[in-house]
C-alpha atoms as a PDB file:
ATOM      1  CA  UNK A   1       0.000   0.000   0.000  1.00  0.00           C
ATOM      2  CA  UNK A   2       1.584   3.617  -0.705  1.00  0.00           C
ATOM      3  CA  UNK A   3       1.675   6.354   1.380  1.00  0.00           C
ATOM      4  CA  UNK A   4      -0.917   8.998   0.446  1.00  0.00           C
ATOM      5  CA  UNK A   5      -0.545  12.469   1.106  1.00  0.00           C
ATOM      6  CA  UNK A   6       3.116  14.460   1.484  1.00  0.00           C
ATOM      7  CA  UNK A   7       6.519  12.313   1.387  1.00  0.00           C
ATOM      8  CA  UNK A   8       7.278  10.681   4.964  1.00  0.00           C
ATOM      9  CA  UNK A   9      10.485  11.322   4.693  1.00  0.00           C
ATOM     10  CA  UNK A  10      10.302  15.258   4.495  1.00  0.00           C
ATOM     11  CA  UNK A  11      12.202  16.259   8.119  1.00  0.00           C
ATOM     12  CA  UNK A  12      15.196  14.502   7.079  1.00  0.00           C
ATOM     13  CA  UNK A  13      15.372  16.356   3.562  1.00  0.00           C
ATOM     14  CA  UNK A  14      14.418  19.513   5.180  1.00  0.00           C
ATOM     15  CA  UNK A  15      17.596  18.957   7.627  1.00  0.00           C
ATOM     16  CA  UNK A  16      19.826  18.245   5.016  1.00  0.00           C
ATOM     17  CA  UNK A  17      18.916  21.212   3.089  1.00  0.00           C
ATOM     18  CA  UNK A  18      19.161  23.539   5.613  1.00  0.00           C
ATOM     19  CA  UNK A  19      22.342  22.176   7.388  1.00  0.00           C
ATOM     20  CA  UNK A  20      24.135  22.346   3.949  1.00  0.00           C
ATOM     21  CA  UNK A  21      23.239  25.610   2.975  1.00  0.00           C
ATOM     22  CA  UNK A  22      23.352  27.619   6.275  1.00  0.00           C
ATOM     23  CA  UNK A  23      26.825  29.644   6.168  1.00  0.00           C
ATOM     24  CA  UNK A  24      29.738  28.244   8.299  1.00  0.00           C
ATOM     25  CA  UNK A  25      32.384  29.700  10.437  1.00  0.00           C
ATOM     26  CA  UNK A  26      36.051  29.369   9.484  1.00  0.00           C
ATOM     27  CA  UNK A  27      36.950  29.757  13.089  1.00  0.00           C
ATOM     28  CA  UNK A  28      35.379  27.220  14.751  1.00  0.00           C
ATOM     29  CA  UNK A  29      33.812  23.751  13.987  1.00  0.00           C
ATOM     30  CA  UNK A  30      29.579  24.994  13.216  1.00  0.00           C
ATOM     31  CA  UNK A  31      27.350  27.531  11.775  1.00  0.00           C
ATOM     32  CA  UNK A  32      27.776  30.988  11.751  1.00  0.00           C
ATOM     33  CA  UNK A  33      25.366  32.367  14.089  1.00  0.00           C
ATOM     34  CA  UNK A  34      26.096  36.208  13.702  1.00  0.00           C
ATOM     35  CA  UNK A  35      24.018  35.661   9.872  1.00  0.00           C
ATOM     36  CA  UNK A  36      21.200  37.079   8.643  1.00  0.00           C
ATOM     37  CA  UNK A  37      17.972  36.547   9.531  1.00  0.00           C
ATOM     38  CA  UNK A  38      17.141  33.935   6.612  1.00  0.00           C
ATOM     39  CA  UNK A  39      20.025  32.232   8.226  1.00  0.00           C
ATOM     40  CA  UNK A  40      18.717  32.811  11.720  1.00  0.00           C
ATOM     41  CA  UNK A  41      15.264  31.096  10.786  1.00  0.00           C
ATOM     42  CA  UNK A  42      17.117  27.940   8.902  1.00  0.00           C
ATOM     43  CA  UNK A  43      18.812  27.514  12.513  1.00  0.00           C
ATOM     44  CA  UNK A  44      15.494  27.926  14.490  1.00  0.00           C
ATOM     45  CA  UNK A  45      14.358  25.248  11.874  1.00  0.00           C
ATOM     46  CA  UNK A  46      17.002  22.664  12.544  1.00  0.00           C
ATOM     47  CA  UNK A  47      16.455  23.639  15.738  1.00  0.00           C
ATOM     48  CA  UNK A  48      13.104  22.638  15.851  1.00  0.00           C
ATOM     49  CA  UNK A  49      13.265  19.232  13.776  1.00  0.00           C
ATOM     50  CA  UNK A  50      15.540  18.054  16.680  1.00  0.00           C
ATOM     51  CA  UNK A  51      18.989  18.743  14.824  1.00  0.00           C
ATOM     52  CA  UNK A  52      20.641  21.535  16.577  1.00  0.00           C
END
């Protein structure tokens, strides 16, 4: 039987997305968290889905 409605698998995409294209920080091993605010709400987003 298939899954109806939106892909189950959506959180994990969402995290990979957003961990890949957040901007790092040469100094120091993680994001930079002195960004922008599209950058702040990709961290909030990680945040919330459990990966940050």
């Amino acid at each position: 039987m298939s899954a109806i409605g939106p892909e189950t698998n959506w959180a994990s995409e969402a995290v990979e997305f957003l961990a890949d294209t957040l901007p790092r920080d040469p100094e120091r091993d993680g994001w930079n968290d002195k960004a922008m605010t599209a950058y702040q709400i990709g961290c909030e987003a990680l945040v919330a889905l459990g990966q940050a």
